[in-house]
N, C-alpha and C. Protein backbone atom coordinates (compact mmCIF):
# COMPACT_ATOMS: atom_id res chain seq x y z
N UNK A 1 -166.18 -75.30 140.70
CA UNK A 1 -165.15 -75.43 141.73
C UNK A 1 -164.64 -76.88 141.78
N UNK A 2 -163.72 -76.97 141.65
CA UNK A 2 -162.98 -78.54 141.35
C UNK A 2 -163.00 -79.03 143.75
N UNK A 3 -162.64 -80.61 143.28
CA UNK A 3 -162.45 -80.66 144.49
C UNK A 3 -161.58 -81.76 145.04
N UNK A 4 -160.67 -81.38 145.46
CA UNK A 4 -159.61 -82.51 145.82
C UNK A 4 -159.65 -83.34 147.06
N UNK A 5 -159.17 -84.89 146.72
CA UNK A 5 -159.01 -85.73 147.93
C UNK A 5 -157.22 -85.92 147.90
N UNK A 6 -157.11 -85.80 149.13
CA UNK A 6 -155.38 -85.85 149.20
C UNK A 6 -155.39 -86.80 150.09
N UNK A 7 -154.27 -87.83 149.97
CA UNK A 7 -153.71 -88.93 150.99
C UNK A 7 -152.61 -88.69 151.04
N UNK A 8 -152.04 -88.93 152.28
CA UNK A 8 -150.45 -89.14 152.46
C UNK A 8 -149.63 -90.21 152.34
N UNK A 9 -148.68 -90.58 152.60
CA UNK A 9 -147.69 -91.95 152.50
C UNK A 9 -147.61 -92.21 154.09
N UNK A 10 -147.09 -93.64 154.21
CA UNK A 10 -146.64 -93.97 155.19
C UNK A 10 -145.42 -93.01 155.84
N UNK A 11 -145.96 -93.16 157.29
CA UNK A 11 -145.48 -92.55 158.44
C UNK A 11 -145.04 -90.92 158.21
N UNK A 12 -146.37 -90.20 156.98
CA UNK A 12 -146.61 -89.07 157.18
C UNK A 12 -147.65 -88.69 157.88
N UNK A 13 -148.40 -87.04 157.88
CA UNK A 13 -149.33 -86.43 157.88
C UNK A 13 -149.71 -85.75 157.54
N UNK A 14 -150.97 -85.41 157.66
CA UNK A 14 -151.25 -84.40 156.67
C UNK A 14 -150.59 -82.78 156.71
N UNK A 15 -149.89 -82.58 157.74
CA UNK A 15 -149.00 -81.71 156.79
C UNK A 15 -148.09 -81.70 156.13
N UNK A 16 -147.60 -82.97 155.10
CA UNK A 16 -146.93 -82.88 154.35
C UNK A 16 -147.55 -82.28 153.10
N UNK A 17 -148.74 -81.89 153.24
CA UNK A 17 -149.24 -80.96 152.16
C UNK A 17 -149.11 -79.61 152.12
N UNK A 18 -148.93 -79.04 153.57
CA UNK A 18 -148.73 -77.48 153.84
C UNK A 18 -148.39 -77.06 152.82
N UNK A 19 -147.74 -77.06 152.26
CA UNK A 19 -147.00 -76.36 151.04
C UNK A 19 -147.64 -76.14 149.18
N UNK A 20 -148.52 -77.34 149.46
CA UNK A 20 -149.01 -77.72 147.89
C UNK A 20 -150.74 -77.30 148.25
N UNK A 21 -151.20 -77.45 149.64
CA UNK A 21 -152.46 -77.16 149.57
C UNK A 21 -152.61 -75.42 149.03
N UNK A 22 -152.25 -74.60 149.14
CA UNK A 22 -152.43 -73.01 149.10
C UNK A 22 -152.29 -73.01 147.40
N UNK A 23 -151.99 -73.89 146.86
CA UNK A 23 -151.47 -74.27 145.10
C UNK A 23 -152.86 -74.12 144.62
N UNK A 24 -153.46 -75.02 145.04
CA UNK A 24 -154.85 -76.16 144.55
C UNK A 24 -155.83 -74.89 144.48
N UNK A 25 -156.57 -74.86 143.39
CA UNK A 25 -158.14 -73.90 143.02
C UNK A 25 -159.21 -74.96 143.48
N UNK A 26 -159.40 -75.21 144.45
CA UNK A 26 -160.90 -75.93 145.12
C UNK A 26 -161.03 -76.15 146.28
N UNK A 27 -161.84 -76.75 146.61
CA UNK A 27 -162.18 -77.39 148.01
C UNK A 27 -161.30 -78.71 148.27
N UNK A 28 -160.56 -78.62 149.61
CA UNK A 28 -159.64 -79.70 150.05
C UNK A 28 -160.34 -80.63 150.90
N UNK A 29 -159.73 -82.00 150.64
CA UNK A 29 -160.36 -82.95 151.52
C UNK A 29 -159.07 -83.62 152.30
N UNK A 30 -159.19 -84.11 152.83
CA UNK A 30 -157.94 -85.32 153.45
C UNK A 30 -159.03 -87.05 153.29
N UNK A 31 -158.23 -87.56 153.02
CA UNK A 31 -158.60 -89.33 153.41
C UNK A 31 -159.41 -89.24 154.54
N UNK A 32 -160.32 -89.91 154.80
CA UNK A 32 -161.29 -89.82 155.86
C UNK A 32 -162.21 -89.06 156.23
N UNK A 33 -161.88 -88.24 155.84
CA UNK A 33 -162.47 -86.84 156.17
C UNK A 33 -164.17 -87.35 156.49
N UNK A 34 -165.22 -86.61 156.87
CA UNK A 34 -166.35 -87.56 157.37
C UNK A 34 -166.91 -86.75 156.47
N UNK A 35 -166.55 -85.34 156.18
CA UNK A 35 -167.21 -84.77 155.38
C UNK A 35 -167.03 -84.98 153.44
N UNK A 36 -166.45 -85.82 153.57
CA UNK A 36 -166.38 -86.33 151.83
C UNK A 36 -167.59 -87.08 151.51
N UNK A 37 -168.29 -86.79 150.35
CA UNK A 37 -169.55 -87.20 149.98
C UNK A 37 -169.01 -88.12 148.76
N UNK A 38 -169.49 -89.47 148.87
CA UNK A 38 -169.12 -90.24 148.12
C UNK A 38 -169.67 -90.19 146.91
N UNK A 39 -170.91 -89.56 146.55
CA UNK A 39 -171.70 -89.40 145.30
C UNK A 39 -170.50 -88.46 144.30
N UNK A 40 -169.88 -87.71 144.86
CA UNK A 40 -169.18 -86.49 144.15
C UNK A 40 -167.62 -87.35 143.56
N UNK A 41 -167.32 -86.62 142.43
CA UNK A 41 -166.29 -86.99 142.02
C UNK A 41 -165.09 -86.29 142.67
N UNK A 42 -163.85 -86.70 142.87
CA UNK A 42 -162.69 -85.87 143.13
C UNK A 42 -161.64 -85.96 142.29
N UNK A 43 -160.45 -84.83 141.97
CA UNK A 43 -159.54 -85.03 141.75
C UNK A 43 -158.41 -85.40 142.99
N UNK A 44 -158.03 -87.12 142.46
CA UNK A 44 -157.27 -87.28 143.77
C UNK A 44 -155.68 -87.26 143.75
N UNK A 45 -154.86 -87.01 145.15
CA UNK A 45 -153.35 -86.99 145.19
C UNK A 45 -152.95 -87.93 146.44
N UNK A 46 -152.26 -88.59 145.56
CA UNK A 46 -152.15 -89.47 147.14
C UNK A 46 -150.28 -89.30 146.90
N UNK A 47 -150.08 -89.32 148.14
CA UNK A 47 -148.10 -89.58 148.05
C UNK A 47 -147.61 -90.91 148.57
N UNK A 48 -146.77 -91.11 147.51
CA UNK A 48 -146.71 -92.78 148.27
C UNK A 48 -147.34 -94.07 148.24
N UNK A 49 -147.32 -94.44 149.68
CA UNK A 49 -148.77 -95.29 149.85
C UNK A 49 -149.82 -94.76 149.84
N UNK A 50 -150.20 -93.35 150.28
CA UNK A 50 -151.44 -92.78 149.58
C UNK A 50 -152.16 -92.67 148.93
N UNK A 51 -151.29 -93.36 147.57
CA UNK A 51 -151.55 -93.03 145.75
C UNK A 51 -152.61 -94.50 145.98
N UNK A 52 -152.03 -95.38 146.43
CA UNK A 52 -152.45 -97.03 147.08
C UNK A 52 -153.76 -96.59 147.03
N UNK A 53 -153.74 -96.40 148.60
CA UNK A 53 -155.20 -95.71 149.70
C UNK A 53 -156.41 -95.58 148.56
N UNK A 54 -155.87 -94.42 147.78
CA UNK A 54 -156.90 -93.77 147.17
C UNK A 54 -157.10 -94.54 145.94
N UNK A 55 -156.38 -95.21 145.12
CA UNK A 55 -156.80 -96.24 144.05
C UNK A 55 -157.96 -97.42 144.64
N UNK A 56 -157.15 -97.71 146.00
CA UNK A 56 -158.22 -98.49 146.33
C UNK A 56 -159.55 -98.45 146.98
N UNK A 57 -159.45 -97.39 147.51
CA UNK A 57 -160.67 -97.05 148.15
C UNK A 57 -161.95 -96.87 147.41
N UNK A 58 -163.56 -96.53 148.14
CA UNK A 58 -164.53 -96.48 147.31
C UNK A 58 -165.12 -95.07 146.52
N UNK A 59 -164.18 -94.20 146.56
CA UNK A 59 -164.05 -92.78 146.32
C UNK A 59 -164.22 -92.32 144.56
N UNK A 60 -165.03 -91.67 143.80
CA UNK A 60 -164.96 -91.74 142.60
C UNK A 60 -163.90 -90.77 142.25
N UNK A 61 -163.44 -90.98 141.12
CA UNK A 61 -162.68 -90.03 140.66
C UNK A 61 -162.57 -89.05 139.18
N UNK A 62 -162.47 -88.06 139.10
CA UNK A 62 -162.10 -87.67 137.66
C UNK A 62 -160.81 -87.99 137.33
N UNK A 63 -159.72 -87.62 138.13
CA UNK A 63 -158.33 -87.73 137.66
C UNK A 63 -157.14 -88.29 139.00
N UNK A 64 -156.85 -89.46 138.95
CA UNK A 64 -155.84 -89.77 140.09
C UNK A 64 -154.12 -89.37 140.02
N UNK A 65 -153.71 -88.73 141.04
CA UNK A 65 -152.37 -88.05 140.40
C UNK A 65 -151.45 -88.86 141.86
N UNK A 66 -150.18 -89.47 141.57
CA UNK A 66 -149.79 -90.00 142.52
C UNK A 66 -147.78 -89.76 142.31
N UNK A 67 -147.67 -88.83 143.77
CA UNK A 67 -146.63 -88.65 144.08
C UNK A 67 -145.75 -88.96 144.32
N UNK A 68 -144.96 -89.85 143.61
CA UNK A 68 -144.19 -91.04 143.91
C UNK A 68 -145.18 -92.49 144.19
N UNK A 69 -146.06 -92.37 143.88
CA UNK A 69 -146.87 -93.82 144.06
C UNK A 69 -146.62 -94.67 143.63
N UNK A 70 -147.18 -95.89 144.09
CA UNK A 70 -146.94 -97.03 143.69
C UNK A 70 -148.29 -98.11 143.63
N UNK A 71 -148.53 -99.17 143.21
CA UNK A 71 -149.63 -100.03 143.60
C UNK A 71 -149.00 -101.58 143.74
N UNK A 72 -147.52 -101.63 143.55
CA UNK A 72 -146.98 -103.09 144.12
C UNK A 72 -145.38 -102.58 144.58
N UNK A 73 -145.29 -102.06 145.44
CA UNK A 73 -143.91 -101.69 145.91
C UNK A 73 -142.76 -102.74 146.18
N UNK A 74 -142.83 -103.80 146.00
CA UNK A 74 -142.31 -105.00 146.01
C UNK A 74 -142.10 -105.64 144.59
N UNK A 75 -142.39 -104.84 143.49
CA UNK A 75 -142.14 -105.01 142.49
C UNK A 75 -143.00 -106.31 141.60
N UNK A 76 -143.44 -106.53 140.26
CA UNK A 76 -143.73 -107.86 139.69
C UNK A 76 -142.42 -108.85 139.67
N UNK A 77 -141.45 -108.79 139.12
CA UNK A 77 -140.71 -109.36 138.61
C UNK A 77 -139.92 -109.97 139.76
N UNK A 78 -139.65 -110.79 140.01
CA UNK A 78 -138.71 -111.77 141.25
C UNK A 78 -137.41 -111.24 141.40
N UNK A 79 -136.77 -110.68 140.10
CA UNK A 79 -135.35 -109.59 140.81
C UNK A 79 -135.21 -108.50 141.69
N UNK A 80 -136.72 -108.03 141.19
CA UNK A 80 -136.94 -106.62 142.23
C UNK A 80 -137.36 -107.32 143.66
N UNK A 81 -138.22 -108.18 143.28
CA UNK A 81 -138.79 -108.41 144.70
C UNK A 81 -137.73 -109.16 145.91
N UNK A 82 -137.03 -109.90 145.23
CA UNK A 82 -136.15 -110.32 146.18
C UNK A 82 -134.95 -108.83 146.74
N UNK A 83 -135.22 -108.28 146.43
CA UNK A 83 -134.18 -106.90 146.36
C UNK A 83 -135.19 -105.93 147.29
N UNK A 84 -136.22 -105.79 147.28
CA UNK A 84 -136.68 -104.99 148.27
C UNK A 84 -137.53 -105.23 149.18
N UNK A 85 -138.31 -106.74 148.95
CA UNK A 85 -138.89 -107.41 150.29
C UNK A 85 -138.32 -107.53 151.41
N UNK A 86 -137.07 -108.35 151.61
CA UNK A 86 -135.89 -107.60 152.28
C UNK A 86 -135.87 -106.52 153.77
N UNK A 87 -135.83 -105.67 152.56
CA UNK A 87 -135.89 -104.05 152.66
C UNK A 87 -137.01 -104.12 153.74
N UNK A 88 -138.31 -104.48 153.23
CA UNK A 88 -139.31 -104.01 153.87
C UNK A 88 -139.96 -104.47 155.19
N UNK A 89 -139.42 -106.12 154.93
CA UNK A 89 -139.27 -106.77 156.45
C UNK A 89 -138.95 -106.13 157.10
N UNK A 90 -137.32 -105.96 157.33
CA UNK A 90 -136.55 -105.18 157.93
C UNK A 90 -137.09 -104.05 158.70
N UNK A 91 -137.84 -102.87 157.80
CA UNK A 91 -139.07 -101.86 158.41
C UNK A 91 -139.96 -102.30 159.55
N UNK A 92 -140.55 -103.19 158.87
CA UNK A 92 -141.43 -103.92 159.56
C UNK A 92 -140.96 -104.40 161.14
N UNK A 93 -139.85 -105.00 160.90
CA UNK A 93 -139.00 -105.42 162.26
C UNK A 93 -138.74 -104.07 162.89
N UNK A 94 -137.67 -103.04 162.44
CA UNK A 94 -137.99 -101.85 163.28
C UNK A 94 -138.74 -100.97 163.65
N UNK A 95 -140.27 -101.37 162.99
CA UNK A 95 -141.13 -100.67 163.76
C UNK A 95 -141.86 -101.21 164.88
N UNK A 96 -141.64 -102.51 165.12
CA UNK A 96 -142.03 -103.24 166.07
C UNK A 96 -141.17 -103.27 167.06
N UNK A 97 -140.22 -102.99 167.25
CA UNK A 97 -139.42 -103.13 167.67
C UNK A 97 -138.82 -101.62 168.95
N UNK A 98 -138.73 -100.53 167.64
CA UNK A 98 -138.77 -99.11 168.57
C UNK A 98 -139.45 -97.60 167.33
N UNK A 99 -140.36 -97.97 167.47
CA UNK A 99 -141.71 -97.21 166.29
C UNK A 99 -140.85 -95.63 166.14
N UNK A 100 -140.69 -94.69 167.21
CA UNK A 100 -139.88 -93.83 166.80
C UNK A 100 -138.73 -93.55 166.44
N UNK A 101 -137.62 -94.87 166.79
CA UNK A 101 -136.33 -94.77 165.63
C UNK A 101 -136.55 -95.42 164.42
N UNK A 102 -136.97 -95.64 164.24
CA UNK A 102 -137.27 -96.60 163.29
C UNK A 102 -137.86 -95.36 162.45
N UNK A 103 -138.99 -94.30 162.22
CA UNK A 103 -139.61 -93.41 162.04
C UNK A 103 -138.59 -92.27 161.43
N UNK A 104 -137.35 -92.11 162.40
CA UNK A 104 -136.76 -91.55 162.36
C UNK A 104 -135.67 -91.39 161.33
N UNK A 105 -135.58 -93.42 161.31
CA UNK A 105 -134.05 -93.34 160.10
C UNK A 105 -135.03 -93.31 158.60
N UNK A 106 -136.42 -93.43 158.52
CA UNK A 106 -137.13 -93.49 157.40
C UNK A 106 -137.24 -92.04 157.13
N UNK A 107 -137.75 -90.85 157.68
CA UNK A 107 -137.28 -89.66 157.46
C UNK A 107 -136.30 -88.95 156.62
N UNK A 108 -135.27 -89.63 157.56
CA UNK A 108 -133.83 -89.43 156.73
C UNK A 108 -133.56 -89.95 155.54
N UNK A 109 -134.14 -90.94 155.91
CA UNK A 109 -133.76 -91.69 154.41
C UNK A 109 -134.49 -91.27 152.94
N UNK A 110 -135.93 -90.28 153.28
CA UNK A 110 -136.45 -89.71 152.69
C UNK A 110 -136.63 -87.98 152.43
N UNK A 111 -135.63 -87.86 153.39
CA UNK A 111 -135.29 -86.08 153.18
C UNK A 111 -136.50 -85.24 153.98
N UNK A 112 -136.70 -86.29 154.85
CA UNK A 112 -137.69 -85.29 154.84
C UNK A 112 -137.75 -85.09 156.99
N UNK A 113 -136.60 -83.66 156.96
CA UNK A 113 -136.32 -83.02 158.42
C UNK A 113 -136.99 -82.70 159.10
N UNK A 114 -137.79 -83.46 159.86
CA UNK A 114 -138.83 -82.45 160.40
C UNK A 114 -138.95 -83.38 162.26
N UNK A 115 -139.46 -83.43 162.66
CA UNK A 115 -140.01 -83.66 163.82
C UNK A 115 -141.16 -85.49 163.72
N UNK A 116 -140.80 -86.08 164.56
CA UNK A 116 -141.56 -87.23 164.51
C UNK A 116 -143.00 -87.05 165.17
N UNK A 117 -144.16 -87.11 164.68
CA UNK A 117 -145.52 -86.47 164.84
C UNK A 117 -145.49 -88.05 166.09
N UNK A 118 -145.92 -87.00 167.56
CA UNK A 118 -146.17 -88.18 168.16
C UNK A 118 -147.84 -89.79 167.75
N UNK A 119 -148.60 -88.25 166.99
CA UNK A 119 -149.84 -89.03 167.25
C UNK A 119 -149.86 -90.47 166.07
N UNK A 120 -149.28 -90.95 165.60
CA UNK A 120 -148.97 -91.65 164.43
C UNK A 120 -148.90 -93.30 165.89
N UNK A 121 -149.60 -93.94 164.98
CA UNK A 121 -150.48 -95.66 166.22
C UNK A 121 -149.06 -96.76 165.14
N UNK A 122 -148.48 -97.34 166.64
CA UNK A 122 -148.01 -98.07 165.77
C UNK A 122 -148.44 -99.40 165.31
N UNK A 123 -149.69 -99.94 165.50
CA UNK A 123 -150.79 -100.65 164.39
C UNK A 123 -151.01 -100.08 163.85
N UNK A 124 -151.21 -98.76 162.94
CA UNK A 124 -152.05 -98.87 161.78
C UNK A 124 -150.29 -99.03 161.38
N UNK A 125 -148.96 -98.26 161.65
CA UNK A 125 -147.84 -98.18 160.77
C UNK A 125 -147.56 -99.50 160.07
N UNK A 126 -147.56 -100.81 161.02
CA UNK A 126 -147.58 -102.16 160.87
C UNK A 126 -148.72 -102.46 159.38
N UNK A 127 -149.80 -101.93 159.83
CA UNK A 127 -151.01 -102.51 159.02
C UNK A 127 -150.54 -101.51 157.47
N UNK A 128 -149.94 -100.52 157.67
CA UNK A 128 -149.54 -100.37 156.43
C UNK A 128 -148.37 -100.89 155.67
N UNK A 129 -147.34 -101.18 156.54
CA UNK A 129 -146.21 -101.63 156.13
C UNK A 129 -146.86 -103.15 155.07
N UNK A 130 -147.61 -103.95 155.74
CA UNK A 130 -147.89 -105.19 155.50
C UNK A 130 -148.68 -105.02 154.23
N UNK A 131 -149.52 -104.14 153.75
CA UNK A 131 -149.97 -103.35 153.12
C UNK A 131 -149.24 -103.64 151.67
N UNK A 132 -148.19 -102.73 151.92
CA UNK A 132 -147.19 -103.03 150.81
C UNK A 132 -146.47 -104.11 150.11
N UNK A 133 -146.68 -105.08 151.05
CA UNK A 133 -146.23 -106.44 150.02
C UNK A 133 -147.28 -107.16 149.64
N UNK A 134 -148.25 -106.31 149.11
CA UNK A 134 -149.29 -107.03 148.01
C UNK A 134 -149.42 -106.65 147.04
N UNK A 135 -150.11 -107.50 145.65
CA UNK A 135 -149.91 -106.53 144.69
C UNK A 135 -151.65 -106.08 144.19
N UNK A 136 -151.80 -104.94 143.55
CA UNK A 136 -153.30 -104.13 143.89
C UNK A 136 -153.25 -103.73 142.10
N UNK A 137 -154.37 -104.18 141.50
CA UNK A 137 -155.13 -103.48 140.65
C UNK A 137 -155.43 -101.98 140.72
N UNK A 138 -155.05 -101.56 139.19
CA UNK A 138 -155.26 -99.96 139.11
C UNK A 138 -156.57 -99.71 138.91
N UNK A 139 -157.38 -98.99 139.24
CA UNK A 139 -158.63 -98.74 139.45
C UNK A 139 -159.36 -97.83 137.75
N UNK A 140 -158.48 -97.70 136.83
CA UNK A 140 -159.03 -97.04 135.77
C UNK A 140 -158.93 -96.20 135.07
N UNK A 141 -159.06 -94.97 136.40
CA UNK A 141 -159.49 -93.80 136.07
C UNK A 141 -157.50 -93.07 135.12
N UNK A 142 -158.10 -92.01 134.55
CA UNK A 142 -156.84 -91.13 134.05
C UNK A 142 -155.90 -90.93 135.29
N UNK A 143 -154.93 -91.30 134.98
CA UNK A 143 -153.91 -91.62 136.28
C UNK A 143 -152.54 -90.88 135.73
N UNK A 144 -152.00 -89.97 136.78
CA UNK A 144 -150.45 -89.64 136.37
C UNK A 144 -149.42 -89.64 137.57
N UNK A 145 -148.48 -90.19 137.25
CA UNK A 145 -147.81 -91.07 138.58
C UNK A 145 -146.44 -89.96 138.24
N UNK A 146 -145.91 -89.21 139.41
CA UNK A 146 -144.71 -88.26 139.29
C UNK A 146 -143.28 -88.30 140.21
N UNK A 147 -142.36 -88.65 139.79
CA UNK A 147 -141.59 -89.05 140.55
C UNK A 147 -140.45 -88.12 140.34
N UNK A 148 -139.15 -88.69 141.05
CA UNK A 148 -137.40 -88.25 140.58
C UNK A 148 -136.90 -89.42 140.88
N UNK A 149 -135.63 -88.69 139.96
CA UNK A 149 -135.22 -89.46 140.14
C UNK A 149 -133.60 -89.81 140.73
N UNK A 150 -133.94 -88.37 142.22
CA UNK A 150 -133.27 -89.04 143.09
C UNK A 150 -133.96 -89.81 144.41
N UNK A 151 -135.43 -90.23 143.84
CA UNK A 151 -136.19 -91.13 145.13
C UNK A 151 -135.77 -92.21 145.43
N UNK A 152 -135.30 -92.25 146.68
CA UNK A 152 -134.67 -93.70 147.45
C UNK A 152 -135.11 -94.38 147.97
N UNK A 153 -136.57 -93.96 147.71
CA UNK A 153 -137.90 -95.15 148.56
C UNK A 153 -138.58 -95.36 147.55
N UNK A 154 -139.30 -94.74 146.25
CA UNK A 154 -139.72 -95.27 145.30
C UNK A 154 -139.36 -94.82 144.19
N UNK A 155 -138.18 -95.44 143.95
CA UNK A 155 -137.08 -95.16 142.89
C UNK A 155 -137.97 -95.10 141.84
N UNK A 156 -137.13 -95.07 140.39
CA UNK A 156 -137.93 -94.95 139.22
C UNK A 156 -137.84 -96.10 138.30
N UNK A 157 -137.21 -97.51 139.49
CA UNK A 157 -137.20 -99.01 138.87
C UNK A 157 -138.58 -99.51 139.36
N UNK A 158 -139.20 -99.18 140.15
CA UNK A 158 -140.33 -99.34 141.10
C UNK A 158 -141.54 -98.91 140.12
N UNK A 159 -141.68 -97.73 139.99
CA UNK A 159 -142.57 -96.91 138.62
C UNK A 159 -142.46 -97.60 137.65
N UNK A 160 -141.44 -97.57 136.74
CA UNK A 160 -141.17 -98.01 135.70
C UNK A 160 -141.82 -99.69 135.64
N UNK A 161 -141.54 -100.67 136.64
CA UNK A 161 -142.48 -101.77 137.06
C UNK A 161 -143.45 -101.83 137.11
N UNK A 162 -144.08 -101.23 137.88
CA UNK A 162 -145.97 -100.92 138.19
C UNK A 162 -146.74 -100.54 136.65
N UNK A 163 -146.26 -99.53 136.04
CA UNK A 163 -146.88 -98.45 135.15
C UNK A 163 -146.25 -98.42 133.67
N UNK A 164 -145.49 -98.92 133.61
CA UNK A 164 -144.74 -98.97 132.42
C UNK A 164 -145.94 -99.48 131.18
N UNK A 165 -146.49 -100.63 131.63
CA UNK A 165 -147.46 -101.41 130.67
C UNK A 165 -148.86 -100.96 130.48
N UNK A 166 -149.03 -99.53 131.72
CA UNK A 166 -150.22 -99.42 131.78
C UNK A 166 -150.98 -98.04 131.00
N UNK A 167 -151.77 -98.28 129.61
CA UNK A 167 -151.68 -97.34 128.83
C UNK A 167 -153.00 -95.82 129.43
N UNK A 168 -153.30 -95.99 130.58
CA UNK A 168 -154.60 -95.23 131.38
C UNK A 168 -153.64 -94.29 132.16
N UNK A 169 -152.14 -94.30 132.21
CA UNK A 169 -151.11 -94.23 133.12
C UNK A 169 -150.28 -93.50 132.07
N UNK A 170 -150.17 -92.30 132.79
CA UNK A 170 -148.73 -91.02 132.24
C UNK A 170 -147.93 -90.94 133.68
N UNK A 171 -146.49 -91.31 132.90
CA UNK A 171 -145.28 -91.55 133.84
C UNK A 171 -144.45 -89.88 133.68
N UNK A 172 -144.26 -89.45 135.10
CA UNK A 172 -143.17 -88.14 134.69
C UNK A 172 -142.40 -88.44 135.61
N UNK A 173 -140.85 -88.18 135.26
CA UNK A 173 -139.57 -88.36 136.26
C UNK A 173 -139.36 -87.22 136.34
N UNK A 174 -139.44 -86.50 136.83
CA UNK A 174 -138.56 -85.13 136.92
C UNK A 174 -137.38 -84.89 137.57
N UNK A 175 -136.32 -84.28 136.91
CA UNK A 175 -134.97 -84.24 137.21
C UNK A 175 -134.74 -83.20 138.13
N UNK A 176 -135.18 -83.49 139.44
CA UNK A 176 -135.34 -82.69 140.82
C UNK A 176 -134.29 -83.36 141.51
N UNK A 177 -133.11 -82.02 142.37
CA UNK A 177 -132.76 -83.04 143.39
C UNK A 177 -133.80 -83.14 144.57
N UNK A 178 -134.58 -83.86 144.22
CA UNK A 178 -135.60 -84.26 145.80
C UNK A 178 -135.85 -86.08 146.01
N UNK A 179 -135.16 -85.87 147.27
CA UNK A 179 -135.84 -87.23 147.08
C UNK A 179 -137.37 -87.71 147.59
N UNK A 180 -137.69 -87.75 148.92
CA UNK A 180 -139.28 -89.15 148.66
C UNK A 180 -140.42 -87.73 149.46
N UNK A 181 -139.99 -86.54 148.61
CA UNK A 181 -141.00 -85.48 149.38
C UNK A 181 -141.24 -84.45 148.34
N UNK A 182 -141.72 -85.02 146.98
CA UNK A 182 -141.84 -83.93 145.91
C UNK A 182 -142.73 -83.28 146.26
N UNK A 183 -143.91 -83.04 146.51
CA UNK A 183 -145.31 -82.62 147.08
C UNK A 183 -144.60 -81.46 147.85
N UNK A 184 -143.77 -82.01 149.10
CA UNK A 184 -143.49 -81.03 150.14
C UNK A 184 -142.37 -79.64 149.89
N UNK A 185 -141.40 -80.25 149.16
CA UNK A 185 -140.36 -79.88 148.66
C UNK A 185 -140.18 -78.97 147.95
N UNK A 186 -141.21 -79.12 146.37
CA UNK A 186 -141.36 -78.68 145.14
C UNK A 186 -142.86 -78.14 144.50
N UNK A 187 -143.72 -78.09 145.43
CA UNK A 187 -145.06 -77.45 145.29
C UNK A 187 -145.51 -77.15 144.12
N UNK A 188 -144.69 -75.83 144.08
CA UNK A 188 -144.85 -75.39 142.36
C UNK A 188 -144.96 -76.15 141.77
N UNK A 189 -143.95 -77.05 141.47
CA UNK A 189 -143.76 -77.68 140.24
C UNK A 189 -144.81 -78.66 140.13
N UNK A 190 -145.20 -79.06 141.12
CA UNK A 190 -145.94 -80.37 141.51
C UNK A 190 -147.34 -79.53 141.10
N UNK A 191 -147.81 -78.75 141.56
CA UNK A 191 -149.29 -78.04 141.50
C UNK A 191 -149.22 -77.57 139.64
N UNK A 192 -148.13 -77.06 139.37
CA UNK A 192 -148.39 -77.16 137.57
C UNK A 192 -148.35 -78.31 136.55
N UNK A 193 -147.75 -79.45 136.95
CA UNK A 193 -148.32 -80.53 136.43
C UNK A 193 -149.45 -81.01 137.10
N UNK A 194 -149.89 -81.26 137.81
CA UNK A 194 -151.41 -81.54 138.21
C UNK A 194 -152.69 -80.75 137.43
N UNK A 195 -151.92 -79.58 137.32
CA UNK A 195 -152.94 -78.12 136.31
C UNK A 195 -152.77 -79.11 135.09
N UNK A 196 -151.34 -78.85 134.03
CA UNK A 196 -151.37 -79.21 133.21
C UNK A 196 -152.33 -80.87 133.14
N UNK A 197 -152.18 -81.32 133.51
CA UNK A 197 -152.50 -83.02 133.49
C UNK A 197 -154.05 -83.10 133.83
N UNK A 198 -154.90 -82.42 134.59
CA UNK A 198 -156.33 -82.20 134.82
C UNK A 198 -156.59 -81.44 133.58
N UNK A 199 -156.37 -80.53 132.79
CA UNK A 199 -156.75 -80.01 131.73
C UNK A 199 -156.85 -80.58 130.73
């Protein structure tokens, strides 16, 4: 019986999996979970900053699969970074500022219609935002990072940056119109490359 650890991205929750968990042949975990035994290996999915979470965390792995992930969202190179640090201040300022509009135009901006989950702290949102303008070592393991490339939060200049050089690392763009909610969106598709790619 295989067994998965799933993380989400910033200013999701865990039901942005509803859709992809009923996919998966094993036992489900979420990030935190109290019941995850650290001796055991997992196959992990993180979306987003999730993909982050779970690279960095102390969690073993057989296979890390990351949904639009990233591990320096601010890019290496000083063109990108001056181009979306920016960007991310900016976040940063509107979540301090009014945590549920701010929540709200990030949604949109990521396709993804749904309702603003009240229980979401706006310290940890901060502590993740800040999060993101560092840059983080890939942890090793067989890694496959899946994107589109109509994502407007972690485009496929962002990927292509992080992972391009990294030969432990299989890059897929898929020509979905979805933008920053493949997991939620596209299940299927997402749960048969994860098959294919664990095999």
């Amino acid at each position: 019986m295989k067994n998965y650890v799933l993380a989400h991205g910033f200013g999701f929750t865990d039901n942005y999996w509803q859709h992809l968990v009923p996919l998966l042949d094993g036992n489900i975990y979420y990030l935190g979970d109290e019941t995850i035994d650290p001796s055991r290996k997992y196959i992990a999915i993180g979306h987003s900053l999730g993909f982050l979470k779970l690279n960095y965390s102390t969690l073993q792995f057989s296979h890390l699969i990351g949904l639009q992930g990233f591990l320096n969202f601010c890019g290496h190179c000083d063109a990108l970074r001056k181009i979306i640090e920016p960007n991310l201040d900016s976040m940063i300022q509107d979540v301090e500022t009014d945590t549920p509009k701010a929540l709200e135009k990030f949604y949109r901006s990521c396709g993804y219609l749904t309702r603003i989950p009240e229980s979401l702290s706006k310290k940890i949102l901060l502590s993740e935002l800040k999060m993101m303008k560092k840059n983080y070592s890939h942890c090793g393991v067989p890694t496959m990072i899946i994107g589109t490339y109509e994502d407007k939060i972690v485009p496929k200049i962002i990927i292509d940056d992080n992972f391009s050089a990294m030969a432990n690392v299989t890059v897929k763009i898929l020509n979905l119109n979805i933008n920053h909610t493949l997991g939620f969106h596209s299940p299927k598709i997402v749960a048969h490359e994860i098959e294919s790619f664990i095999k």
